[in-house]
PDB file of N, CA and C in Angstrom:
ATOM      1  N   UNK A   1      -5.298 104.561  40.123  1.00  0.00           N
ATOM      2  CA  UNK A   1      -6.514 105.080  39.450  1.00  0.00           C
ATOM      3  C   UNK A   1      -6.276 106.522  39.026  1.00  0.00           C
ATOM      4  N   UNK A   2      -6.713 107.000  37.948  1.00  0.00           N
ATOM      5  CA  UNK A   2      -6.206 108.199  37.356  1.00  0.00           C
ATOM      6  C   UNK A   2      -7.239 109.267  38.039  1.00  0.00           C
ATOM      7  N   UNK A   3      -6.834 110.321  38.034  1.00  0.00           N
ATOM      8  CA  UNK A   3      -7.672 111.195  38.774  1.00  0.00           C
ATOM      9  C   UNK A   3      -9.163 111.620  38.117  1.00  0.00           C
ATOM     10  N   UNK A   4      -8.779 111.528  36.692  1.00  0.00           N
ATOM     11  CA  UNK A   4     -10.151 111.724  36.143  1.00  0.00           C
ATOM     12  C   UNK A   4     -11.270 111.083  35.991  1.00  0.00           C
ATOM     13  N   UNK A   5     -10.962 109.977  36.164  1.00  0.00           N
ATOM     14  CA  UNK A   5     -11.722 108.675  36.851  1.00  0.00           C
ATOM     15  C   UNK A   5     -12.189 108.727  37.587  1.00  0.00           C
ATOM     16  N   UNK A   6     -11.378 108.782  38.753  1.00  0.00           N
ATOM     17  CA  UNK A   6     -11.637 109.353  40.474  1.00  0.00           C
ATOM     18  C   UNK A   6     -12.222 110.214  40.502  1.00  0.00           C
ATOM     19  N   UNK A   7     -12.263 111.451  40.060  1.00  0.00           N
ATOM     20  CA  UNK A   7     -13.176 113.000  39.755  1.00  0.00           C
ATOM     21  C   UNK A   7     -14.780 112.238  38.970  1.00  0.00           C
ATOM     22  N   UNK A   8     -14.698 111.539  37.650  1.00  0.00           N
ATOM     23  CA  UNK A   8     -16.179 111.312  37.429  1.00  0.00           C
ATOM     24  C   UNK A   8     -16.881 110.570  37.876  1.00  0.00           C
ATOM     25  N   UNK A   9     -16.101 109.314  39.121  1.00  0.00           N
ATOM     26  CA  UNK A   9     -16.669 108.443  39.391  1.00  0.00           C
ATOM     27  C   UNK A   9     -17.414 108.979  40.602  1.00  0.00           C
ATOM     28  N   UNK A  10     -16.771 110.313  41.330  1.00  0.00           N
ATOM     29  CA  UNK A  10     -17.312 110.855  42.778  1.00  0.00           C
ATOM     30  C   UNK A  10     -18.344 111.801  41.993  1.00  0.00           C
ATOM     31  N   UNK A  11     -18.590 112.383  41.080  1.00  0.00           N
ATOM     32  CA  UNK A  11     -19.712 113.339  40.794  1.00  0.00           C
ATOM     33  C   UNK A  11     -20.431 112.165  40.233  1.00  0.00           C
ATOM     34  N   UNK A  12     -20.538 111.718  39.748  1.00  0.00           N
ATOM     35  CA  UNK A  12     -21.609 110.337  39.521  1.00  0.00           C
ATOM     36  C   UNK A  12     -22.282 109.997  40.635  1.00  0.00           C
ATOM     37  N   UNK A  13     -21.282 109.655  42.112  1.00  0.00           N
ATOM     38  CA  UNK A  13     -21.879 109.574  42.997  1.00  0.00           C
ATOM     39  C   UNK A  13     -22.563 110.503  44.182  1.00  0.00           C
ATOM     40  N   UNK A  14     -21.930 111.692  43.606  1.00  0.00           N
ATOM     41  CA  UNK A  14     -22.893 112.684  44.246  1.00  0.00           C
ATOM     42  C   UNK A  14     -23.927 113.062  43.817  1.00  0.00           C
ATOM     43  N   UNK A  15     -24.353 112.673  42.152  1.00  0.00           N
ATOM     44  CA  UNK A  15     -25.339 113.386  41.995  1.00  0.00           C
ATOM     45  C   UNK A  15     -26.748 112.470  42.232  1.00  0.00           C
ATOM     46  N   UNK A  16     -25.956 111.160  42.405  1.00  0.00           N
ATOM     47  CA  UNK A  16     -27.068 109.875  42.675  1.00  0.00           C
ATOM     48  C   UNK A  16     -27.510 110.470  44.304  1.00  0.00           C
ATOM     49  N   UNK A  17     -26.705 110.820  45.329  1.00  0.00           N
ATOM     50  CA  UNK A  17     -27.249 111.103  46.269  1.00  0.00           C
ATOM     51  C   UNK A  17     -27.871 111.844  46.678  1.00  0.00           C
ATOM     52  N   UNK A  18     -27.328 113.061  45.774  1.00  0.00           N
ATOM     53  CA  UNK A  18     -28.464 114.195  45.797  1.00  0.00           C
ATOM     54  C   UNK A  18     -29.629 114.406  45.530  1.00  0.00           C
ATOM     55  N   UNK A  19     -29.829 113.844  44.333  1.00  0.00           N
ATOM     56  CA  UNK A  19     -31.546 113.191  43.821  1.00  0.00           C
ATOM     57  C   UNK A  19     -31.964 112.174  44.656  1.00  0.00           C
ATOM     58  N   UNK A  20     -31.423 111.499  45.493  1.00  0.00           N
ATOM     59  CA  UNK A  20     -31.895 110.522  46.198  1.00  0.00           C
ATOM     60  C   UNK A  20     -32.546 111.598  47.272  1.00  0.00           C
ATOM     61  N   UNK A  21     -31.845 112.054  47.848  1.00  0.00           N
ATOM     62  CA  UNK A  21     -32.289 113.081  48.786  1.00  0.00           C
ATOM     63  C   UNK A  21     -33.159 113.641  48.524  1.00  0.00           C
ATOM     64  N   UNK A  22     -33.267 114.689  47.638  1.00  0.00           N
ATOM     65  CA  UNK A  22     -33.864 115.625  47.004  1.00  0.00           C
ATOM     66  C   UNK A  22     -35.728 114.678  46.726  1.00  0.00           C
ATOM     67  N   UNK A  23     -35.469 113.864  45.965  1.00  0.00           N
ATOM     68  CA  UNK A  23     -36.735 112.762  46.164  1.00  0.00           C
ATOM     69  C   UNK A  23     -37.090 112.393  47.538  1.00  0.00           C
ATOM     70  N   UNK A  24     -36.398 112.109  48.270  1.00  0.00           N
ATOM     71  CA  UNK A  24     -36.762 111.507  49.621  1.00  0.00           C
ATOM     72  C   UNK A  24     -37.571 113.232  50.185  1.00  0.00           C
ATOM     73  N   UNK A  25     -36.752 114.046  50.053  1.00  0.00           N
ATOM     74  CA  UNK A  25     -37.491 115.360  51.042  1.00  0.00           C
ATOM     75  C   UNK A  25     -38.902 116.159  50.514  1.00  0.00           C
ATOM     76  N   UNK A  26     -39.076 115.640  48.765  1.00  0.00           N
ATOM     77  CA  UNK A  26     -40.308 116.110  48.425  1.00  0.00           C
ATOM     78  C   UNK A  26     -41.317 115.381  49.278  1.00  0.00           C
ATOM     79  N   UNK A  27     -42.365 116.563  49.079  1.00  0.00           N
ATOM     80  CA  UNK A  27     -43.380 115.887  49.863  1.00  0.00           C
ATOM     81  C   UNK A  27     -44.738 114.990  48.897  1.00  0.00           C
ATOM     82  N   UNK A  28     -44.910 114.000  49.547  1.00  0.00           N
ATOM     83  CA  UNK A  28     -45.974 112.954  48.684  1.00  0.00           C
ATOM     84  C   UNK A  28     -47.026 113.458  48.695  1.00  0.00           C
ATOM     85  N   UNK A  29     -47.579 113.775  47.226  1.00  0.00           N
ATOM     86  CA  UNK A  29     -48.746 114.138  47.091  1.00  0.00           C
ATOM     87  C   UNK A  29     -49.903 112.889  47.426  1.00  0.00           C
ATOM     88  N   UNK A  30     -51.148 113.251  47.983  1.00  0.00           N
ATOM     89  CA  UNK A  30     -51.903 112.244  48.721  1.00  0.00           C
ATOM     90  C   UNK A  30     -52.677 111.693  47.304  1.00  0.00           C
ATOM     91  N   UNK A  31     -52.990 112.378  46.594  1.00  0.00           N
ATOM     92  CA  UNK A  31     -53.766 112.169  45.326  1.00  0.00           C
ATOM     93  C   UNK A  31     -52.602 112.176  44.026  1.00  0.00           C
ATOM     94  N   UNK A  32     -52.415 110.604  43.565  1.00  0.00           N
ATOM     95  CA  UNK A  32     -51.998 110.642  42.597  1.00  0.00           C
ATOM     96  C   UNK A  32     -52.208 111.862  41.207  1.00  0.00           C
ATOM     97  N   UNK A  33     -53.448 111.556  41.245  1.00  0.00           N
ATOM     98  CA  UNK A  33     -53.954 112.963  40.165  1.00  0.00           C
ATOM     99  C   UNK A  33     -53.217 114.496  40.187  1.00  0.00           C
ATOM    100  N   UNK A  34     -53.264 114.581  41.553  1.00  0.00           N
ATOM    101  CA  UNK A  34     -52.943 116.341  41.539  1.00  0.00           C
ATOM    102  C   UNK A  34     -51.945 116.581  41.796  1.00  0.00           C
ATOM    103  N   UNK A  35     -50.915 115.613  41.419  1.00  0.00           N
ATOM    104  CA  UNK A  35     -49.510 115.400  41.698  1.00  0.00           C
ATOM    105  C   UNK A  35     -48.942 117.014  41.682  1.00  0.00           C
TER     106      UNK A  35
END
């Protein structure tokens, strides 16, 4: 596998985890409205 591959395929997957995270640690607003 060529490295540049290997390099976009791991920031692809970091940035999926990071927003995963990043979503998971916001906090839920109780009222849709006042999001």
């Amino acid at each position: 596998m060529p490295s540049l591959v290997f390099a976009y395929m791991l920031g692809v997957l970091l940035m999926t985890i990071g927003s995963y995270i990043i979503r998971a640690q916001q906090p839920r607003p109780r009222n849709g409205r006042n999001a």
